[in-house]
PDB file of N, CA and C in Angstrom:
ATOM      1  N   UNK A   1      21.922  11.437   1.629  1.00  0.00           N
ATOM      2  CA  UNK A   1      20.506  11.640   1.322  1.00  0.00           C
ATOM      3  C   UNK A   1      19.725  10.379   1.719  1.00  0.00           C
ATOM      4  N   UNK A   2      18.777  10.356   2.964  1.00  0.00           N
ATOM      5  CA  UNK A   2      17.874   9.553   3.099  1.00  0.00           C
ATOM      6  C   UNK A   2      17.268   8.542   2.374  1.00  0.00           C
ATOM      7  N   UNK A   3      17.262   9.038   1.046  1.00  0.00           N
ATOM      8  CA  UNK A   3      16.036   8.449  -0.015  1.00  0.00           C
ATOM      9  C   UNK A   3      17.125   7.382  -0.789  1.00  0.00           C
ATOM     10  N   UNK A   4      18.297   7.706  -1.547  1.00  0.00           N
ATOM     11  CA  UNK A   4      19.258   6.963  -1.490  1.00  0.00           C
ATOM     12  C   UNK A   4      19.213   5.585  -0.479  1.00  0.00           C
ATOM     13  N   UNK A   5      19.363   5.892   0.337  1.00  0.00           N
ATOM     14  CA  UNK A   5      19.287   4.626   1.656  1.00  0.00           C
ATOM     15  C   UNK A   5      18.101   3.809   1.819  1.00  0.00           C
ATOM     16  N   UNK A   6      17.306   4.378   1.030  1.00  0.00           N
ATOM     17  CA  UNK A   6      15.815   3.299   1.082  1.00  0.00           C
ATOM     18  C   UNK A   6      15.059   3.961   2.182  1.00  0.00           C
ATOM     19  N   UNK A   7      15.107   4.562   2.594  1.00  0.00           N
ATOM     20  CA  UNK A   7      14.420   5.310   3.945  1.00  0.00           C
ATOM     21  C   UNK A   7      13.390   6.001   3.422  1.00  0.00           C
ATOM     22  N   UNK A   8      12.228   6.141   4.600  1.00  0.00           N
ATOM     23  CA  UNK A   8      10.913   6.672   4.104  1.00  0.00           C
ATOM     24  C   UNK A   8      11.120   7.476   4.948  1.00  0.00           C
ATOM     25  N   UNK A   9      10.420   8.796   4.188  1.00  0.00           N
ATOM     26  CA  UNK A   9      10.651   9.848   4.742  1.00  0.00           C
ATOM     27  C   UNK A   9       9.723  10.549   5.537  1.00  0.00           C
ATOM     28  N   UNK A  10       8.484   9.995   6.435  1.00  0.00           N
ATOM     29  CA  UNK A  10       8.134  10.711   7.450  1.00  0.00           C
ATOM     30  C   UNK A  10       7.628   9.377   8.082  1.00  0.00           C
ATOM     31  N   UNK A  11       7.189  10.032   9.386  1.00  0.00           N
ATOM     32  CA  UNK A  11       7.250   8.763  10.087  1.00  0.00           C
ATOM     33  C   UNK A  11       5.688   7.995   9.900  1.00  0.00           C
ATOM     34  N   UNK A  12       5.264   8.144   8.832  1.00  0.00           N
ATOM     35  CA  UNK A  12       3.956   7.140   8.266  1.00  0.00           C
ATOM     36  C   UNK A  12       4.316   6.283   7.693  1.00  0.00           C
ATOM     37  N   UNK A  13       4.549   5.090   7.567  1.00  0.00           N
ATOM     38  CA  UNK A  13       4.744   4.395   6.551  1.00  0.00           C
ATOM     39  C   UNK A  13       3.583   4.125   5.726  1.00  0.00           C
ATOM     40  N   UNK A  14       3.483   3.695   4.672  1.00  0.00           N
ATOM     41  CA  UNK A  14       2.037   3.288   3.931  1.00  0.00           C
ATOM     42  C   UNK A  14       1.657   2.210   4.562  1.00  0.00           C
ATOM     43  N   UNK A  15       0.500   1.546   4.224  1.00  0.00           N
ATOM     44  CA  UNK A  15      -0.375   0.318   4.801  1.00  0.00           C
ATOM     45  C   UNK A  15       0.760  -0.780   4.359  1.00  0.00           C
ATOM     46  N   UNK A  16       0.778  -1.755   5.285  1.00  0.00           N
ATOM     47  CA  UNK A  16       1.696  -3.237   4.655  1.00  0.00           C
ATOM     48  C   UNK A  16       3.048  -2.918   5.049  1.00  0.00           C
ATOM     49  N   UNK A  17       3.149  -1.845   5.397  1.00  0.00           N
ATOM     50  CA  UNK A  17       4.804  -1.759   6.230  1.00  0.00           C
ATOM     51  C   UNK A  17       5.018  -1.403   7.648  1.00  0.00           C
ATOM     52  N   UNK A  18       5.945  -1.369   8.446  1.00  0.00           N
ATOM     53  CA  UNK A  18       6.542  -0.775   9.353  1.00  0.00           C
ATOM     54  C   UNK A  18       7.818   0.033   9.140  1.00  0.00           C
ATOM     55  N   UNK A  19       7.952   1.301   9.613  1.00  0.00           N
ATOM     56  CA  UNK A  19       9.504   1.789   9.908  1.00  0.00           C
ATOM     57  C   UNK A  19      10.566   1.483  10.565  1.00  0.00           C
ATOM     58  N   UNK A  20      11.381   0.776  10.299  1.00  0.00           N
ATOM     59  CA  UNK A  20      12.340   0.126  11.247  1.00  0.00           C
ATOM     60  C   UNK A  20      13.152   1.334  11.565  1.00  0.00           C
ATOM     61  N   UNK A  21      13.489   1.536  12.576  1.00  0.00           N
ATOM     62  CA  UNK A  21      14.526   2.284  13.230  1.00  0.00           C
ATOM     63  C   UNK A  21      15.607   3.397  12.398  1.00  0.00           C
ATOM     64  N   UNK A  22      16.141   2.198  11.362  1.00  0.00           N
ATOM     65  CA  UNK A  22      17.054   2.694  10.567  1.00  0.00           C
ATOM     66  C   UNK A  22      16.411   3.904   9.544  1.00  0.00           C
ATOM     67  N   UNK A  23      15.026   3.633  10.007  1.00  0.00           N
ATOM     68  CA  UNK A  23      13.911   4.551   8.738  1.00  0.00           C
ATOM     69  C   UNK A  23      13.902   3.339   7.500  1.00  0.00           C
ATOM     70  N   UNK A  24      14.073   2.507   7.287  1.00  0.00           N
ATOM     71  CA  UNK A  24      14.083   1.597   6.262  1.00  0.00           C
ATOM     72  C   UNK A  24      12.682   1.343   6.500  1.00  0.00           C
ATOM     73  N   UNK A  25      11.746   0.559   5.569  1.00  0.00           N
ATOM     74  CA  UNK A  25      10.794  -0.163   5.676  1.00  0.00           C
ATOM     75  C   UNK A  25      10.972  -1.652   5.683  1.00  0.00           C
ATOM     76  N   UNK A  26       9.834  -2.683   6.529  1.00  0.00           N
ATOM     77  CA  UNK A  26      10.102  -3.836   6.625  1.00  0.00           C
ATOM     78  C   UNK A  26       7.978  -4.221   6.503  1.00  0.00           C
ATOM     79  N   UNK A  27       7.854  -5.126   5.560  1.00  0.00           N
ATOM     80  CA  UNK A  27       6.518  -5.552   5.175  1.00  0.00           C
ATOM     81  C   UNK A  27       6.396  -6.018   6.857  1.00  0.00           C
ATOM     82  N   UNK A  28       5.408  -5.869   6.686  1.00  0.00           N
ATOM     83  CA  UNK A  28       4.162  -5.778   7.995  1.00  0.00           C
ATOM     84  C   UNK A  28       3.000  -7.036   7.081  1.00  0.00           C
ATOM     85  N   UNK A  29       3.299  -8.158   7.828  1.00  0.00           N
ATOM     86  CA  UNK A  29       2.324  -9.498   7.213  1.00  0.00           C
ATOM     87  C   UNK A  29       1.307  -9.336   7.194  1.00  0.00           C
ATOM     88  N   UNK A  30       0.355  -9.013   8.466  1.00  0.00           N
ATOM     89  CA  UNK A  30      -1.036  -8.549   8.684  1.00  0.00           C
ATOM     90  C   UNK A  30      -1.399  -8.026   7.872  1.00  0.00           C
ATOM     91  N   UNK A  31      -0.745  -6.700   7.121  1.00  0.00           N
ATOM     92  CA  UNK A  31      -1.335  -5.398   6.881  1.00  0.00           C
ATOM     93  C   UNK A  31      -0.856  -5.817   5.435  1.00  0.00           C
ATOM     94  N   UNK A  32       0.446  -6.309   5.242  1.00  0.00           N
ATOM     95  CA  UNK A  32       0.137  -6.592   3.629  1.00  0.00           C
ATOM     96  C   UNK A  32      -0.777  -8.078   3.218  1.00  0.00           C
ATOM     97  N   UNK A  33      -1.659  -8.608   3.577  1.00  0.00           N
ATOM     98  CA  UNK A  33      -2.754  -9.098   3.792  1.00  0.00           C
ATOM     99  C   UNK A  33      -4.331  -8.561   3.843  1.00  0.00           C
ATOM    100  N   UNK A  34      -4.021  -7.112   4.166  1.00  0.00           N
ATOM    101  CA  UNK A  34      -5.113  -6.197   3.731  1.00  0.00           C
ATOM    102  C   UNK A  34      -4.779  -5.833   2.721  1.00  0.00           C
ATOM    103  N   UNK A  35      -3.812  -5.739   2.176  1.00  0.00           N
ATOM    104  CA  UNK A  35      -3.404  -4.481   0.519  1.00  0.00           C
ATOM    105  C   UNK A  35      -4.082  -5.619  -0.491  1.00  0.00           C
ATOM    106  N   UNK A  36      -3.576  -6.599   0.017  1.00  0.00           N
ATOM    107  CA  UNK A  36      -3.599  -7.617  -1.100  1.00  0.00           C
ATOM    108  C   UNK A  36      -5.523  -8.092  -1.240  1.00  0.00           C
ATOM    109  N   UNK A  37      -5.762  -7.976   0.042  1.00  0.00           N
ATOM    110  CA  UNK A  37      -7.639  -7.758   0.099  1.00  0.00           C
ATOM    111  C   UNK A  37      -7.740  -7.143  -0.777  1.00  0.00           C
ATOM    112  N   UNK A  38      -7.656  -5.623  -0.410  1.00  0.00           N
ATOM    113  CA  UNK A  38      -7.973  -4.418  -1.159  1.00  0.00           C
ATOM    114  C   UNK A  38      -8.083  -4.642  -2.463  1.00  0.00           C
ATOM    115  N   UNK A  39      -6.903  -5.039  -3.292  1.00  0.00           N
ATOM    116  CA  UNK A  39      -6.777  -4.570  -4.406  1.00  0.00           C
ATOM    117  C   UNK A  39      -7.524  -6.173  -5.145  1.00  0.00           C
ATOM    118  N   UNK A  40      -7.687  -7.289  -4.668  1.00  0.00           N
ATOM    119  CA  UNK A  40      -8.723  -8.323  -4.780  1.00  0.00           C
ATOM    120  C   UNK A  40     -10.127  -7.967  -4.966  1.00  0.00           C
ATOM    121  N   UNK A  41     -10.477  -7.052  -3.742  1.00  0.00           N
ATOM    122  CA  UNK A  41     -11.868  -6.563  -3.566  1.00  0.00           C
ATOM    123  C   UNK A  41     -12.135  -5.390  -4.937  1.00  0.00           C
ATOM    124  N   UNK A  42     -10.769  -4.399  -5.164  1.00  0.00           N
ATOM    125  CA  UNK A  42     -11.015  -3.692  -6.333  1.00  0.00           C
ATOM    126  C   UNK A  42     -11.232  -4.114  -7.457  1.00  0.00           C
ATOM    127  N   UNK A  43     -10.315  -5.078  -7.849  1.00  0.00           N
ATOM    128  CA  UNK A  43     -10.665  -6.221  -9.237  1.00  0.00           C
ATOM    129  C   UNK A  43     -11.858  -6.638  -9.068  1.00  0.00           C
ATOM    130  N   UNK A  44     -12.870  -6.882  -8.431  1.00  0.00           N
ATOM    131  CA  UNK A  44     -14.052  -7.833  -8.238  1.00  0.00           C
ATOM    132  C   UNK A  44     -14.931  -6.431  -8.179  1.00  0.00           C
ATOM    133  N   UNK A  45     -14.720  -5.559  -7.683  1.00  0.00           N
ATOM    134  CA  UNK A  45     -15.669  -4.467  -7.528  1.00  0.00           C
ATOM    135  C   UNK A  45     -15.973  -3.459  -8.484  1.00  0.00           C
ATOM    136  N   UNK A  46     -14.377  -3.428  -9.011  1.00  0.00           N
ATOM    137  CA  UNK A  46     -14.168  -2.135  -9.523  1.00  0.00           C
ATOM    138  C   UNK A  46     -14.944  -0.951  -9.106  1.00  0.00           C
ATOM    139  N   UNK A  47     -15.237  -0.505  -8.002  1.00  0.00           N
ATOM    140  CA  UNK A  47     -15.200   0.579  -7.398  1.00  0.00           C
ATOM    141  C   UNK A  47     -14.803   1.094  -6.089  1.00  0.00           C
ATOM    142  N   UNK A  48     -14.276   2.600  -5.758  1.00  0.00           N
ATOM    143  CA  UNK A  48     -13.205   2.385  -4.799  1.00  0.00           C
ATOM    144  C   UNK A  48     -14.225   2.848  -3.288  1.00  0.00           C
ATOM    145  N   UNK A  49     -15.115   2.978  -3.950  1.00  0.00           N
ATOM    146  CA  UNK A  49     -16.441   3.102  -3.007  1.00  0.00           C
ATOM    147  C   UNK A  49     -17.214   2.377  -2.198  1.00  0.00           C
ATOM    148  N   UNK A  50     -17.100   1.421  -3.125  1.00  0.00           N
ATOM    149  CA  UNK A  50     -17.594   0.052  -2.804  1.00  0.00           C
ATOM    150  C   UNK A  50     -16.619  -0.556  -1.860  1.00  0.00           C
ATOM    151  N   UNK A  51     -15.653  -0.780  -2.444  1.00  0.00           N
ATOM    152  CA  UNK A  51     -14.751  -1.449  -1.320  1.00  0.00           C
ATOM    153  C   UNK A  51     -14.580  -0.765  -0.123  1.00  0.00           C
ATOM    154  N   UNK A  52     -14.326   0.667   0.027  1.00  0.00           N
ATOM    155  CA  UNK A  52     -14.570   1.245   1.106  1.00  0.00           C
ATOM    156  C   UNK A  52     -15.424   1.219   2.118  1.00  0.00           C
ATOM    157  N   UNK A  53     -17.011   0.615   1.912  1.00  0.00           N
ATOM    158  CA  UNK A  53     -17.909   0.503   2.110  1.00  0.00           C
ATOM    159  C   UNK A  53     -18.022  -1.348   3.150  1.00  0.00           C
ATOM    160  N   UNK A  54     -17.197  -2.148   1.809  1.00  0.00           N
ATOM    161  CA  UNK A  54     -17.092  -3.311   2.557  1.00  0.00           C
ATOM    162  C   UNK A  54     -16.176  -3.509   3.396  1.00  0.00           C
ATOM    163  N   UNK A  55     -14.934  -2.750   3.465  1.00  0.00           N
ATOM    164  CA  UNK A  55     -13.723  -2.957   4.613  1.00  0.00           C
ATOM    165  C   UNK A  55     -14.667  -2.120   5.982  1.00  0.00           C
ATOM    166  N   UNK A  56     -15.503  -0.722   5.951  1.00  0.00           N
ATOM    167  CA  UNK A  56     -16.219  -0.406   6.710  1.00  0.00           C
ATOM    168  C   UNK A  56     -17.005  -1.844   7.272  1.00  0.00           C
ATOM    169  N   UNK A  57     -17.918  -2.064   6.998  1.00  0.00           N
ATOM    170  CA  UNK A  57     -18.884  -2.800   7.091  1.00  0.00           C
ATOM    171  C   UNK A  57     -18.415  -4.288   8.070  1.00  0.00           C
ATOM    172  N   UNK A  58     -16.624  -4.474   7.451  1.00  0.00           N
ATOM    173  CA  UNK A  58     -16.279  -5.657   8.558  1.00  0.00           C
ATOM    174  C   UNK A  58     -15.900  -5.068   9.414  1.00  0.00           C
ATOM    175  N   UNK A  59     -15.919  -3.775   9.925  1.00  0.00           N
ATOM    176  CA  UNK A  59     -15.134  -3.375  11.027  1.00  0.00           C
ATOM    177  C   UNK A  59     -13.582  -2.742  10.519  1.00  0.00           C
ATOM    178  N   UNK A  60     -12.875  -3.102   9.621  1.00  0.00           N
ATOM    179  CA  UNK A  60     -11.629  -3.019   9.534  1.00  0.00           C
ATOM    180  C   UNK A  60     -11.282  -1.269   9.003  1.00  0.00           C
ATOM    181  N   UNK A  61     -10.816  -1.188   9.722  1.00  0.00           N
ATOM    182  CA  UNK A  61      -9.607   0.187  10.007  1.00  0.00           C
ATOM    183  C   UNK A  61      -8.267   0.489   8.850  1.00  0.00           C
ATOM    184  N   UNK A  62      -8.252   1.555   8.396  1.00  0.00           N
ATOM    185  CA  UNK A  62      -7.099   2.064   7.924  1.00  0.00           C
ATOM    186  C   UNK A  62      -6.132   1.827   8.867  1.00  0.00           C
ATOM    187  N   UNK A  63      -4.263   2.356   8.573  1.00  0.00           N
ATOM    188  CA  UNK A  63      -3.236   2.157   9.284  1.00  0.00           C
ATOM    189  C   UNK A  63      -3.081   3.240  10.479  1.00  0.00           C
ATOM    190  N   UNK A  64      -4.167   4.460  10.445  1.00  0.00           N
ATOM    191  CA  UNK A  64      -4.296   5.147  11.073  1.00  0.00           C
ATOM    192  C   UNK A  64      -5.500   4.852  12.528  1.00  0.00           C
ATOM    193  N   UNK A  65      -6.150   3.922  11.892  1.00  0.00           N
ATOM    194  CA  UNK A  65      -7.577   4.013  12.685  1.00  0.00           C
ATOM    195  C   UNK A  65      -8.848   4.259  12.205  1.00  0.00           C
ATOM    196  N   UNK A  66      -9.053   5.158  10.880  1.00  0.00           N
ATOM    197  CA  UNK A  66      -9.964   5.793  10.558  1.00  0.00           C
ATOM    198  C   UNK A  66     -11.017   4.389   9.416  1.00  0.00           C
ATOM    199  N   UNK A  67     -11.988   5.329   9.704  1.00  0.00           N
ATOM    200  CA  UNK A  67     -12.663   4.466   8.397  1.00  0.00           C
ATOM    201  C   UNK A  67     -12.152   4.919   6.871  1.00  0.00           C
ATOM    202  N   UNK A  68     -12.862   3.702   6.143  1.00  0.00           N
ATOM    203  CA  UNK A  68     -12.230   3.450   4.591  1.00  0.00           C
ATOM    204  C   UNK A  68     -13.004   4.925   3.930  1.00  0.00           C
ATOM    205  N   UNK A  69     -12.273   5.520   2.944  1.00  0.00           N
ATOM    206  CA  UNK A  69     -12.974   6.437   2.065  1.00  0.00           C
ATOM    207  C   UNK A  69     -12.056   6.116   0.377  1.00  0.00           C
ATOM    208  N   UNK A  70     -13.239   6.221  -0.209  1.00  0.00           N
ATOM    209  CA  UNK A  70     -12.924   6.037  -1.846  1.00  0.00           C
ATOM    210  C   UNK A  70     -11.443   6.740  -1.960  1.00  0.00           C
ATOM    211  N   UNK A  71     -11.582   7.670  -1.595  1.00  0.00           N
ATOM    212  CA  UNK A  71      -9.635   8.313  -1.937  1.00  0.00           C
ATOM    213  C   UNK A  71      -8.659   7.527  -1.057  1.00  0.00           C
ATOM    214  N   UNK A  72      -8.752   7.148   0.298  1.00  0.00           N
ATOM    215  CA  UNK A  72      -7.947   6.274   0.860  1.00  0.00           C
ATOM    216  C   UNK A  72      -7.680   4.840  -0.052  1.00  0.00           C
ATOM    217  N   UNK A  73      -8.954   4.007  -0.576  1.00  0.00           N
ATOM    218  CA  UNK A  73      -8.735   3.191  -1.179  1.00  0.00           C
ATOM    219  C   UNK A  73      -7.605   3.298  -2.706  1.00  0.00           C
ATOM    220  N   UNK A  74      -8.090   4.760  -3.453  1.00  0.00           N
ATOM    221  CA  UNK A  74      -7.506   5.319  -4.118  1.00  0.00           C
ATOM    222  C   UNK A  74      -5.642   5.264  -4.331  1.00  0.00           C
ATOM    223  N   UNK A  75      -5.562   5.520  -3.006  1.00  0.00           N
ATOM    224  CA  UNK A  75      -4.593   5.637  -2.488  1.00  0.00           C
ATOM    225  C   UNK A  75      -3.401   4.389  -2.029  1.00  0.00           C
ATOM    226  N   UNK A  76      -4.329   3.498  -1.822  1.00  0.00           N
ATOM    227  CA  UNK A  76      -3.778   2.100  -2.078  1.00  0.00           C
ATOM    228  C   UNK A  76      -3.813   1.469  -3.364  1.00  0.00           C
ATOM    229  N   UNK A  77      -4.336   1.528  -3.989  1.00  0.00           N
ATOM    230  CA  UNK A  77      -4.398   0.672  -5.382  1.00  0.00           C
ATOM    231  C   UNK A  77      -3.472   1.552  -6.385  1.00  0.00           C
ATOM    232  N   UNK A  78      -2.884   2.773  -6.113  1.00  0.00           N
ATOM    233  CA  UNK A  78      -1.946   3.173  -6.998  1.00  0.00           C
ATOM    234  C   UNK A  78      -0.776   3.598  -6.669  1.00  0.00           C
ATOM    235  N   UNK A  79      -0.799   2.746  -5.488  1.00  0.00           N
ATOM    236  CA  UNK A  79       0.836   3.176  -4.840  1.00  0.00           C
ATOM    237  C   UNK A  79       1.930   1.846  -5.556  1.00  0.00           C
ATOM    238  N   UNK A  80       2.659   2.166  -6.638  1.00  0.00           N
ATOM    239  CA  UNK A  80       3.600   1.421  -7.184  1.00  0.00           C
ATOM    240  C   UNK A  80       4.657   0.785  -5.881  1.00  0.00           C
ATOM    241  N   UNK A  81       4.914   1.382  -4.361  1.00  0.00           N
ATOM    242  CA  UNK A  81       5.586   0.702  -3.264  1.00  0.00           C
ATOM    243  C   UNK A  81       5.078  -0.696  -3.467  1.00  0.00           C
ATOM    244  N   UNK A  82       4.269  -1.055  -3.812  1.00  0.00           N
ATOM    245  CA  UNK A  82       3.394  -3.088  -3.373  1.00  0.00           C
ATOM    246  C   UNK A  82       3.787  -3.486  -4.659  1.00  0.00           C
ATOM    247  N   UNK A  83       4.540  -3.185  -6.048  1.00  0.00           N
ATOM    248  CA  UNK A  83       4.926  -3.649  -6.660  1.00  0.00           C
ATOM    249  C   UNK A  83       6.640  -3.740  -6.336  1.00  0.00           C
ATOM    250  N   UNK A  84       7.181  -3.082  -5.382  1.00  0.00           N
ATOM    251  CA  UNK A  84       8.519  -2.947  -5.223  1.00  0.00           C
ATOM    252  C   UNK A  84       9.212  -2.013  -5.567  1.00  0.00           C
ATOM    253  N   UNK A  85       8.319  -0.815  -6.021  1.00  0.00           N
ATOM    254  CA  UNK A  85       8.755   0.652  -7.207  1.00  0.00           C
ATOM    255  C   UNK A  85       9.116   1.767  -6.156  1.00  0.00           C
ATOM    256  N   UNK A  86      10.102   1.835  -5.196  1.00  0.00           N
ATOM    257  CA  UNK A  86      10.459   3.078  -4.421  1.00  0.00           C
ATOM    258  C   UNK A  86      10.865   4.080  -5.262  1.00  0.00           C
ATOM    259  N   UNK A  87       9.958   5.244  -5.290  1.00  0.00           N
ATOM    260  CA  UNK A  87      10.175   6.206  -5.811  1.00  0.00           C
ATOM    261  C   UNK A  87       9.874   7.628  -4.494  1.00  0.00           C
ATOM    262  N   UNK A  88      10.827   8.116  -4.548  1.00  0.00           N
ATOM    263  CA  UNK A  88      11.236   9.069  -2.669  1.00  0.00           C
ATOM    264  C   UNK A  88      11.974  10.179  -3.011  1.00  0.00           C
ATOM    265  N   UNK A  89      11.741  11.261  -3.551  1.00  0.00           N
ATOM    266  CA  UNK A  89      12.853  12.952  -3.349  1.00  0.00           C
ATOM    267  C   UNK A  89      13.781  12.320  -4.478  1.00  0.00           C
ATOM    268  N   UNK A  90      12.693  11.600  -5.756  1.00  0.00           N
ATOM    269  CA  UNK A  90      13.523  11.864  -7.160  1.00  0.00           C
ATOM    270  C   UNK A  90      14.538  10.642  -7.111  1.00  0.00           C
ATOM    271  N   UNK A  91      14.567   9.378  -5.691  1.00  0.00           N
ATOM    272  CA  UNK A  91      15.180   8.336  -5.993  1.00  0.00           C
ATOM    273  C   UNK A  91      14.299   7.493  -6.537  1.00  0.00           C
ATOM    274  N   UNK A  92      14.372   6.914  -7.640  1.00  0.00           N
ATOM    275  CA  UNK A  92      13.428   5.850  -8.176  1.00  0.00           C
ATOM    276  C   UNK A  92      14.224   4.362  -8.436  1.00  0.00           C
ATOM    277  N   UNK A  93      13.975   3.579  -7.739  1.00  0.00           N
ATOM    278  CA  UNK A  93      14.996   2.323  -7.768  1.00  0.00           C
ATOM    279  C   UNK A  93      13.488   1.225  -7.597  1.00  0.00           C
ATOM    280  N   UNK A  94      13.793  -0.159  -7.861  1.00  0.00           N
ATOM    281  CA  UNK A  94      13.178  -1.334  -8.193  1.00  0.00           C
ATOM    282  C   UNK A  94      13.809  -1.809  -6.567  1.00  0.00           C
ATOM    283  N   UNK A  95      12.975  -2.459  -5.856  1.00  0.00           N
ATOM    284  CA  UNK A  95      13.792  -2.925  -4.470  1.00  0.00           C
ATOM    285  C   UNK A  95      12.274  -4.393  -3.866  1.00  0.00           C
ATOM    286  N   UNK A  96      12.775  -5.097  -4.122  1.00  0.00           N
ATOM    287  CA  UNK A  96      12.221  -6.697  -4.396  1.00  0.00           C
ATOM    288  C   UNK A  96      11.839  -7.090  -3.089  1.00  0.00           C
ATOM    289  N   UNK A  97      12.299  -6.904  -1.860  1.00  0.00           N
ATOM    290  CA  UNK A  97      11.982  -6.522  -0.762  1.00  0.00           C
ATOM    291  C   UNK A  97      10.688  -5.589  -0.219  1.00  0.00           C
ATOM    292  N   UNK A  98      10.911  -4.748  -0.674  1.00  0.00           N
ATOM    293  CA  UNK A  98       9.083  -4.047  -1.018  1.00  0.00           C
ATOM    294  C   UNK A  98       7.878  -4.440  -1.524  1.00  0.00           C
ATOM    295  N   UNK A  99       8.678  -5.461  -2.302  1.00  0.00           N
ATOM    296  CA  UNK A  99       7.194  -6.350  -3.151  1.00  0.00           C
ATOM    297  C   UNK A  99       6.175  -6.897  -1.865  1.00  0.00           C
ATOM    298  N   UNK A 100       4.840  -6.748  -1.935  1.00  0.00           N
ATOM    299  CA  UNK A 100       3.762  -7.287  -1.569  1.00  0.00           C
ATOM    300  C   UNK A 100       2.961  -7.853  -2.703  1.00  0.00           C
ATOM    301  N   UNK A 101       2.611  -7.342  -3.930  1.00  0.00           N
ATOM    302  CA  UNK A 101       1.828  -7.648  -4.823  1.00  0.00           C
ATOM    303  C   UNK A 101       2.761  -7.827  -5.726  1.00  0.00           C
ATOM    304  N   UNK A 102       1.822  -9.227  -6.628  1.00  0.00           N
ATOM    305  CA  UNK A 102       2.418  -9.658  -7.938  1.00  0.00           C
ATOM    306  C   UNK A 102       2.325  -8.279  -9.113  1.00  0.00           C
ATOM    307  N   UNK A 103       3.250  -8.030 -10.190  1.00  0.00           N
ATOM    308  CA  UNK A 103       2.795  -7.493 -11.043  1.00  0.00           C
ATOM    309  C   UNK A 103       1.248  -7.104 -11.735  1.00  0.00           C
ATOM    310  N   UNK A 104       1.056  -8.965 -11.980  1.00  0.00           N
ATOM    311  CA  UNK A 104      -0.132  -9.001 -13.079  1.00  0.00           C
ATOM    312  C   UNK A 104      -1.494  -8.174 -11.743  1.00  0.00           C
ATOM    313  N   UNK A 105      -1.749  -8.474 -10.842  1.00  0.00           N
ATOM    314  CA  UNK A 105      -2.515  -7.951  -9.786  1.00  0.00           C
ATOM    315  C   UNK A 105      -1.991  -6.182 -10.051  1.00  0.00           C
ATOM    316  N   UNK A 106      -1.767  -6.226  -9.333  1.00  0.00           N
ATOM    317  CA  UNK A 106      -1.474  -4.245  -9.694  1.00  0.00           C
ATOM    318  C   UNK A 106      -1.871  -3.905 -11.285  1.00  0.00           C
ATOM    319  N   UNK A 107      -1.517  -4.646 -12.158  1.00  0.00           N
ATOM    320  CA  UNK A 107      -2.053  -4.191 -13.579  1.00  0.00           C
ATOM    321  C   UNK A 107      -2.958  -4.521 -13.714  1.00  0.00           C
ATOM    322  N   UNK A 108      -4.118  -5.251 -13.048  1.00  0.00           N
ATOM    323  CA  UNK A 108      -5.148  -5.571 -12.937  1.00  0.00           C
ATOM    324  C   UNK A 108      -6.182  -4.143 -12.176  1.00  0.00           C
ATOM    325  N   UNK A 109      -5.926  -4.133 -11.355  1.00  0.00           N
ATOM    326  CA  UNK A 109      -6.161  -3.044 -10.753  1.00  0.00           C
ATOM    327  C   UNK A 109      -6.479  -1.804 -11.700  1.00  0.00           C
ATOM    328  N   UNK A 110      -4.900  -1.442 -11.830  1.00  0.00           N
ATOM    329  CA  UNK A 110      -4.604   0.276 -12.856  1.00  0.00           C
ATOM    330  C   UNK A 110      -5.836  -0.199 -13.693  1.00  0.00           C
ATOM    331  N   UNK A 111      -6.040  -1.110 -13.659  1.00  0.00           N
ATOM    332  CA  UNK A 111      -7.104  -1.088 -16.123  1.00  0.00           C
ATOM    333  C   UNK A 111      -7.916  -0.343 -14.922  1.00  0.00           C
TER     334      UNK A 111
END
């Protein structure tokens, strides 16, 4: 089973990673440098609108290309992956390697 193996299971990875070959994920520096924006800009903003608005506004792009929307932002600030929390087809394991964000930051965020 894929998910067992740490492997992500389609070929998107979330923002702040790459798919390595093996299907494993490997942090992507650049991009976990935006998560860690993001969820900075959310603490200071607290809204996911707003920040959407200011990652628009510099120019900066989702992992797709697209512009920022409140549910995309959404979508980053509650993905437990940037705390290190792989949870994949019911495998839920702690994997320290995944970490991009400190704890107290992500619980900052969730309030």
């Amino acid at each position: 089973m894929p998910a067992r193996e740490h492997k992500w299971p389609n070929p998107h990875p979330p923002l702040g990673y790459d798919k390595k070959e093996d299907g494993t994920l490997v942090i992507n520096s650049s991009e976990a440098k935006l998560v860690q924006k993001i969820f900075n800009l959310y603490i200071r903003q607290k809204s996911m609108a707003q920040v959407a608005f200011l990652l628009n506004r510099e120019g900066i792009r989702t992992k797709k290309g697209g512009k920022w929307t409140a549910r995309a932002v959404r979508d980053i600030i509650t993905n437990n992956l940037y705390i290190g929390e792989f949870c994949v087809a019911g495998v839920k394991e702690h994997l320290e390697k995944y970490r991009i964000l400190n704890d107290k930051t992500f619980q900052k965020a969730k309030k």
